[in-house]
Every structure is written in C-alpha cells, then in structure tokens.
Protein backbone atom coordinates (compact mmCIF):
# COMPACT_ATOMS: atom_id res chain seq x y z
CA UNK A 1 127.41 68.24 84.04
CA UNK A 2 124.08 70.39 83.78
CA UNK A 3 124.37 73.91 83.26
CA UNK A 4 122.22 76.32 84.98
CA UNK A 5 119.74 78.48 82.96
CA UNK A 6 119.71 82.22 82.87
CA UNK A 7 117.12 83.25 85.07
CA UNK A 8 118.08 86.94 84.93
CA UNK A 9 116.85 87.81 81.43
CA UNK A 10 113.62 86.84 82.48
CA UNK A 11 113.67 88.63 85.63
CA UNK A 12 111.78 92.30 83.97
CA UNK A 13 108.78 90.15 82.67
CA UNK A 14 108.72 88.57 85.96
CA UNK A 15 108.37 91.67 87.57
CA UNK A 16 105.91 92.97 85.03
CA UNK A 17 103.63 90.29 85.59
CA UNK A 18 104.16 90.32 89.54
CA UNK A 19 103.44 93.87 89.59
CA UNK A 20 100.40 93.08 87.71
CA UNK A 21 98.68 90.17 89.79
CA UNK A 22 99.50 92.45 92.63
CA UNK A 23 98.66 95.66 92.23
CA UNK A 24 101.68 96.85 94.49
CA UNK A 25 105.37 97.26 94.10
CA UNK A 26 106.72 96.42 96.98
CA UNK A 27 104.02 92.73 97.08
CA UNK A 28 105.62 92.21 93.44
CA UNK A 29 109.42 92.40 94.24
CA UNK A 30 109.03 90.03 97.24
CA UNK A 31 106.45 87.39 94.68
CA UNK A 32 109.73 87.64 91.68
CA UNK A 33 112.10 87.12 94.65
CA UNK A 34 110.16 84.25 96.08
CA UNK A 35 110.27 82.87 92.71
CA UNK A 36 113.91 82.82 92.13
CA UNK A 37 114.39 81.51 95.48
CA UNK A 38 112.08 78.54 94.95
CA UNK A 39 113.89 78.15 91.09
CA UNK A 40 116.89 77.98 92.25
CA UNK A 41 115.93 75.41 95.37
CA UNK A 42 113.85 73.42 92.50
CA UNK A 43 116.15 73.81 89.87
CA UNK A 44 116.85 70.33 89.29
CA UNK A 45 113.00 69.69 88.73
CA UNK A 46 113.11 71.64 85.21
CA UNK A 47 113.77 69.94 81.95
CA UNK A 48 116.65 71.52 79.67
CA UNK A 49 115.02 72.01 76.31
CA UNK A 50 111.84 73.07 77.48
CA UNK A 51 110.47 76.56 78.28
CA UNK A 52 112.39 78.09 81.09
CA UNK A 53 109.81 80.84 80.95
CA UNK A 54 106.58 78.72 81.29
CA UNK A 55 108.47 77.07 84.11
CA UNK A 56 108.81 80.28 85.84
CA UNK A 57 105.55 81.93 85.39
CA UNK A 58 104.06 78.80 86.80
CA UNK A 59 106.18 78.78 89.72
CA UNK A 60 105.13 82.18 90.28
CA UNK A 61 101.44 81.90 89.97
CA UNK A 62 101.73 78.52 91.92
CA UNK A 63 103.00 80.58 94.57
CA UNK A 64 100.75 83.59 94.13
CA UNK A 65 97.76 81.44 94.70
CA UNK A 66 99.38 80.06 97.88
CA UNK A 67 99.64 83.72 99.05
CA UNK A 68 95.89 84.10 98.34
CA UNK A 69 94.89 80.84 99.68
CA UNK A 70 96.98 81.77 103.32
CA UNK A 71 95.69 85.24 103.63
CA UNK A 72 92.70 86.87 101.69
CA UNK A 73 93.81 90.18 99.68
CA UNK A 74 92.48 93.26 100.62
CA UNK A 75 90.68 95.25 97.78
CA UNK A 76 93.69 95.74 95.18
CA UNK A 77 94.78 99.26 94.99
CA UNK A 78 97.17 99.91 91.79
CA UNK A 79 98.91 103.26 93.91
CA UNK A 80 100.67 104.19 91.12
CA UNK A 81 98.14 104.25 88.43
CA UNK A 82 96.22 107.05 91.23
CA UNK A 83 99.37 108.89 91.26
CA UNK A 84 100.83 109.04 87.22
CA UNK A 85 101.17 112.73 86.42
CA UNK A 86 98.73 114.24 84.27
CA UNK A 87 100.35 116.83 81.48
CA UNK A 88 101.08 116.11 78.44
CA UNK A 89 99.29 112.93 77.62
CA UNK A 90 95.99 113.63 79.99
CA UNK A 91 94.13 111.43 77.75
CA UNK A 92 96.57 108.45 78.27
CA UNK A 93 97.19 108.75 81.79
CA UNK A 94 93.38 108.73 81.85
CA UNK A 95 93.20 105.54 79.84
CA UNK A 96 96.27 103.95 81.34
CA UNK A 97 94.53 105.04 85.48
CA UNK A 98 91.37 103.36 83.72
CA UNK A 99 92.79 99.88 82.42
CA UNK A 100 94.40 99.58 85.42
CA UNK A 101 91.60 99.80 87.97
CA UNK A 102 89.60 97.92 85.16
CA UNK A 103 92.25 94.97 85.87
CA UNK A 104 92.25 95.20 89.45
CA UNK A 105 88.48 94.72 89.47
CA UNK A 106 88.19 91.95 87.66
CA UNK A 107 88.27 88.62 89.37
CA UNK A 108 91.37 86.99 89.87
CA UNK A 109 91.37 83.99 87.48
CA UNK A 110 90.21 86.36 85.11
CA UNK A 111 93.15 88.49 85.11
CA UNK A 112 95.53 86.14 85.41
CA UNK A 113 94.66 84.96 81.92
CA UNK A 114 94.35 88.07 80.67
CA UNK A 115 97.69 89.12 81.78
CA UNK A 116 98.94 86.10 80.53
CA UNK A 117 97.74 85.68 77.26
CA UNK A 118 97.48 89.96 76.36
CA UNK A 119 100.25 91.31 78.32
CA UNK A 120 103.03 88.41 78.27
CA UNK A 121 101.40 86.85 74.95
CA UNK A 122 101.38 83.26 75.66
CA UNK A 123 99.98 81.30 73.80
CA UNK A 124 96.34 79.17 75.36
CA UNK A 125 97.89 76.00 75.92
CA UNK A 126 101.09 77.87 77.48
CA UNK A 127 99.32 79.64 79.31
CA UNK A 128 97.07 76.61 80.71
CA UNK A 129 100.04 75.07 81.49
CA UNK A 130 101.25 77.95 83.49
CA UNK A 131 97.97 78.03 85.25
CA UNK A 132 97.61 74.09 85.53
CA UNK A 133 93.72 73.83 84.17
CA UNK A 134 92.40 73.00 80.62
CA UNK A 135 92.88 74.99 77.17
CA UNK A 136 89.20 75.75 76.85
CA UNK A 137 88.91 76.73 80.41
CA UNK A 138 92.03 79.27 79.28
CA UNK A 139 89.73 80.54 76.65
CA UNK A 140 86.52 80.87 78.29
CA UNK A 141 88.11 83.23 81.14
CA UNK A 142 89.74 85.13 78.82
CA UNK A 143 86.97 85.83 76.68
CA UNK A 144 84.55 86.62 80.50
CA UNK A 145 87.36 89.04 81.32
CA UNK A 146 87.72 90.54 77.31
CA UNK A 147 84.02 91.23 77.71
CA UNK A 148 84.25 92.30 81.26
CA UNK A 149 86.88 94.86 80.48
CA UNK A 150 84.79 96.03 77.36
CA UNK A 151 81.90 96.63 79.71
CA UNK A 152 83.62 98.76 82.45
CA UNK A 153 85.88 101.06 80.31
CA UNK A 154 82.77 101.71 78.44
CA UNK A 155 81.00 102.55 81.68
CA UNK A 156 78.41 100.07 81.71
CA UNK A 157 77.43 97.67 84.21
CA UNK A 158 79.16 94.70 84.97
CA UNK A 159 75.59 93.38 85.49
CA UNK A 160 72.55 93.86 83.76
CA UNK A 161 69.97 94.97 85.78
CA UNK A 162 66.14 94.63 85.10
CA UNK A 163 63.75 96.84 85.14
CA UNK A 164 60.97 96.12 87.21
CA UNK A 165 57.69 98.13 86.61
C-alpha cells in the first residue's frame, strides 16, 4: 500500500512562489489550486523518496507556462506592492514597492530562476529540473536577471545607449 504525501506543508511556499510568477493574488490561488488538483490526479506519477517539493514546483511552472502559452499576460501589475502603507518603515516599503516592480519587469525566464534559486533557494540543478532545461542555462539566466535587477534598482538603463555625435 502507498501512502500519500503531505502536500499541505508545502502549500505557503506554493503560494509564495505563485504569487510571485503572477503578480496577482487572486491568478496565484487559482495556479496553487491547479497544482494540487493536477498532484493529486498525477499522484501516482511521483517517486516516494524523491523530492515532493521539486515535483511540485515543476508541476506548477509546467502549468504556468501553459497559461502563458494559451493566453499572453498583460503587463504584470504587483497591486499590492502600489498599495503597502507607508509609515514607519518608508524606506522599506520603498525598497520592497521597488524589488517588486524590478521583478515584474524582468523577463519571464528570468524571474522564474531568480525566484527559484533566491527566494525558494534551490539549488541550480533543482532548480533546472523544476524548469526542465540545462544547469548552465539555470546559471546564465540567473546571473542576466542578478545583473538586470542591479541595473534597475540602481536606476540605470536596462540598455546602454550610445551616444551619437
């Protein structure tokens, strides 16, 4: 007899990383609940012993990019970064607004590494598995979207432009 993995104490970095990818509540509740769903249906499909977690984030991003591929996003709004209170801690709602239209900017395969790797802290070849391409393409986005990041919270930009005299 199998016995069924825990899928609930996994369920608040799902939603982290939902929320994340799609810059809206509501779109990240019905990607984790999507996920479950197709967990459950595939459940059978995942190997006891190995990383239930992996398994998971790659179900999600699987079906993520199946969203994307079926209906083209609109520009990515993070609402709630616009609306975080500012007293207190100006300075890091400032930051925190900042990061997060940073991230929402960058291009998607971009952040999905970086979210991957910096916010859920897998490790490259997790994290390639997750998103189904190589280790050293894993490392060349994330270092593009490092760099990218550097470059926008610093207010420069993205491009270089030259001058022409």
């Amino acid at each position: 007899m199998r016995t069924r993995p825990d899928l609930i104490e996994h369920l608040p970095r799902l939603r982290r990383y939902a929320r994340a990818l799609t810059g809206d509540v509501n779109r990240a509740d019905d990607l984790v609940q999507d996920t479950l769903e197709r967990a459950l249906a595939k459940l059978d499909l995942w190997q006891p012993g190995s990383d239930l977690r992996a398994w998971l984030f790659t179900l999600m991003h699987n079906l993520f990019v199946n969203q994307i591929r079926i209906k083209r996003p609109q520009e990515t709004v993070m609402e709630d970064a616009l609306d975080e209170p500012v007293s207190g801690g100006q300075m890091e709602a400032l930051a925190a607004r900042d990061i997060h239209a940073a991230l929402a900017r960058l291009p998607e395969e971009q952040r999905e590494v970086l979210l991957l790797v910096g916010l859920e802290q897998f490790g490259y070849a997790e994290a390639a598995q997750v998103l189904g391409v190589p280790t050293g393409t894993v490392m060349s986005r994330l270092s593009r979207a490092r760099e990218r990041m550097r470059q926008m919270l610093a207010g420069e930009p993205a491009v270089k432009l030259k001058l022409v005299i």
